[in-house]
N, C-alpha and C. Protein backbone atom coordinates (compact mmCIF):
# COMPACT_ATOMS: atom_id res chain seq x y z
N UNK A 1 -27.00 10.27 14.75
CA UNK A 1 -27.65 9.34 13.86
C UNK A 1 -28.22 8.14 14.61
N UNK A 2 -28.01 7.94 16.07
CA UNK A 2 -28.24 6.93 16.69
C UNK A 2 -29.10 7.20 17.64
N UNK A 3 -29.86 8.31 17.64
CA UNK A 3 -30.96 8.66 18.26
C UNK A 3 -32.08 8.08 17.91
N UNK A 4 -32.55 7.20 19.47
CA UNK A 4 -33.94 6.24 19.73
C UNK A 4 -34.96 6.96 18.82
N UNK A 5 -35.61 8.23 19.69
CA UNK A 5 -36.38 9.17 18.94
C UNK A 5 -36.74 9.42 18.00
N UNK A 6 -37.17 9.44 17.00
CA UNK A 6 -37.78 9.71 15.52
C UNK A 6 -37.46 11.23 14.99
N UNK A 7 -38.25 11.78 16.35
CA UNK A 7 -38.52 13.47 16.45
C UNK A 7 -36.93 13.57 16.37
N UNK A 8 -35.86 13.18 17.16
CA UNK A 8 -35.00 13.97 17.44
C UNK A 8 -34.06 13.70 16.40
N UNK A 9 -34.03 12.64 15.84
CA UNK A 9 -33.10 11.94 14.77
C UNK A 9 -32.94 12.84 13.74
N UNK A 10 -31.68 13.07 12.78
CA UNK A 10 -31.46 13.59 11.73
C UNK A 10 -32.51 13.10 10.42
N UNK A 11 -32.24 13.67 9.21
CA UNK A 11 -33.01 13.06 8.40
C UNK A 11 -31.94 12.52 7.68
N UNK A 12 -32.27 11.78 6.81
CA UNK A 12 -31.57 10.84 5.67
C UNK A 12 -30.49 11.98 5.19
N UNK A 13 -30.89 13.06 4.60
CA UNK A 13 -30.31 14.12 3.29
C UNK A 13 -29.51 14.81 4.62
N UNK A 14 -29.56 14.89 6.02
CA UNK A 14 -28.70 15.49 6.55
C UNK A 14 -27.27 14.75 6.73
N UNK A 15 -27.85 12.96 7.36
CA UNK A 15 -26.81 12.26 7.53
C UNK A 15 -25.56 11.93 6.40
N UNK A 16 -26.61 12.04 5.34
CA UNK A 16 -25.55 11.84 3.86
C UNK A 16 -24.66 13.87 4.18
N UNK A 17 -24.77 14.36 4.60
CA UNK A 17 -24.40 15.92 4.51
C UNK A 17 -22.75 15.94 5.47
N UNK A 18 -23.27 14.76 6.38
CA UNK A 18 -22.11 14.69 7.61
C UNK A 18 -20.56 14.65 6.56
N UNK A 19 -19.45 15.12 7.31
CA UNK A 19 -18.43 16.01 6.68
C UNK A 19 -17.61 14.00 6.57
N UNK A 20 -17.28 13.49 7.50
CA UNK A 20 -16.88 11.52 7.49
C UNK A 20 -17.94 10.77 6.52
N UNK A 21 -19.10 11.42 6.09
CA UNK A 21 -19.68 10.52 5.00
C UNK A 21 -19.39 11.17 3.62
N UNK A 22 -19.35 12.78 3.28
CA UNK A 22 -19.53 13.42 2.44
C UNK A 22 -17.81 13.31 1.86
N UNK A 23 -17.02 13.46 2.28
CA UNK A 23 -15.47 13.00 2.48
C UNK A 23 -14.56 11.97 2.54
N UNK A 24 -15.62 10.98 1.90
CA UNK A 24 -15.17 9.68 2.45
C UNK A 24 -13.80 9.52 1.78
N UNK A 25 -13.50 10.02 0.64
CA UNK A 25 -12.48 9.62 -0.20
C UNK A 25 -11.48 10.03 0.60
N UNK A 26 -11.48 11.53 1.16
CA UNK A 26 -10.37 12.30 1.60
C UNK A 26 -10.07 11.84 3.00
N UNK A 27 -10.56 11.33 4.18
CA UNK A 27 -10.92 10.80 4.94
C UNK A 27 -10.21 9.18 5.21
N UNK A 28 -10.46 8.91 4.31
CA UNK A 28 -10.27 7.01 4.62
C UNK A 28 -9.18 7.50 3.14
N UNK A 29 -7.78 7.35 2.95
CA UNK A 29 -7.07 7.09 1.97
C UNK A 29 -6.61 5.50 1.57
N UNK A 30 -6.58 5.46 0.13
CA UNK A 30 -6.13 4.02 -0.19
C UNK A 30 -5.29 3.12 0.51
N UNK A 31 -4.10 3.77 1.04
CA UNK A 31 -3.17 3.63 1.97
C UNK A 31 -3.78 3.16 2.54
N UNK A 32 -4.39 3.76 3.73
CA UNK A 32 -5.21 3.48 5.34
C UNK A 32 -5.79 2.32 4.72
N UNK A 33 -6.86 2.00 3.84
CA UNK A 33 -7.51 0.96 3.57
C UNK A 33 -6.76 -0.07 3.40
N UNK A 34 -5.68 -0.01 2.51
CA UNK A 34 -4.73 -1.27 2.28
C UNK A 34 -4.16 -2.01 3.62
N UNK A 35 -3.74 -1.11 4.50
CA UNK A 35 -3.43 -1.67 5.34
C UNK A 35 -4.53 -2.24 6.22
N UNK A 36 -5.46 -1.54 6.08
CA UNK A 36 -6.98 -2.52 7.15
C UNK A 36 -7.33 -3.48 6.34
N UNK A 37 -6.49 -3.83 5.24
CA UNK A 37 -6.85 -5.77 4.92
C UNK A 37 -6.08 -6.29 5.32
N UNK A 38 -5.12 -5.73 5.09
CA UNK A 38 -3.69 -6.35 5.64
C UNK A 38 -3.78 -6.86 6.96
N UNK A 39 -4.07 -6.25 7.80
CA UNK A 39 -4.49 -6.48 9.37
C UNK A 39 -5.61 -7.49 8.97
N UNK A 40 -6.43 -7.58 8.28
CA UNK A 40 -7.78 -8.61 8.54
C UNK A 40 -7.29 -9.55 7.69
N UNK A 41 -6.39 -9.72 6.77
CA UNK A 41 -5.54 -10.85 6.68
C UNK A 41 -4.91 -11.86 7.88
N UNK A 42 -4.25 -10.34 8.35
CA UNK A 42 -3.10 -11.39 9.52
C UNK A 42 -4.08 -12.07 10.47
N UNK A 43 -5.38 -11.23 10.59
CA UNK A 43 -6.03 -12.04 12.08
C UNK A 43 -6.40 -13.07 11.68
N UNK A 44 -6.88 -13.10 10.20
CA UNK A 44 -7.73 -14.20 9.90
C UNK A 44 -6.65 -15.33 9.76
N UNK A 45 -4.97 -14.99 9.10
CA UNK A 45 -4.64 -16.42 9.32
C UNK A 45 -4.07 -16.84 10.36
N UNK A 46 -4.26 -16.27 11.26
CA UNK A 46 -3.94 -16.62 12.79
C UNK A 46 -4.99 -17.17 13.63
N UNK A 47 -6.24 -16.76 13.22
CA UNK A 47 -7.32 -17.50 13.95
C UNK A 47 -7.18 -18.38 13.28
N UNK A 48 -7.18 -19.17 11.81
CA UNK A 48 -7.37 -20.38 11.28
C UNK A 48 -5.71 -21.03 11.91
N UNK A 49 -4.72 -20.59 12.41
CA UNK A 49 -3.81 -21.07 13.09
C UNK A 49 -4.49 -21.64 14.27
N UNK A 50 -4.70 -20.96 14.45
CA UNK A 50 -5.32 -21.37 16.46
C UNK A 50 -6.21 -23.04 16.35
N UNK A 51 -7.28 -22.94 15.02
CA UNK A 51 -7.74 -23.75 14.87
C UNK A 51 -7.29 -25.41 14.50
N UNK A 52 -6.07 -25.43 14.33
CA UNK A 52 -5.28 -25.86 14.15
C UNK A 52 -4.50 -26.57 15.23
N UNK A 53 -4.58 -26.45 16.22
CA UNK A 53 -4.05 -26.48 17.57
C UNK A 53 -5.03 -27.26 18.68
């Protein structure tokens, strides 16, 4: 999908076809997500810690 090229690049209706876009639900679970705020919680109140300092 990150091909310079025009010619060589996928088209739109293929990239939506890819099995990580078409799957997203099954792929990325609620779980997994909950915890990737959780983590962008902790950094964020640790950088506003730092700022602090």
């Amino acid at each position: 999908m990150l091909t310079v090229n025009p010619k060589k690049r996928i088209t739109a209706d293929q990239a939506l076809k890819v099995p990580w876009i078409c799957n997203r639900e099954r792929v990325a679970s609620v779980m997994h997500r909950q915890d990737t705020v959780d983590c962008l919680k902790k950094f964020n109140a640790r950088r506003k810690l730092k700022v602090c300092f």
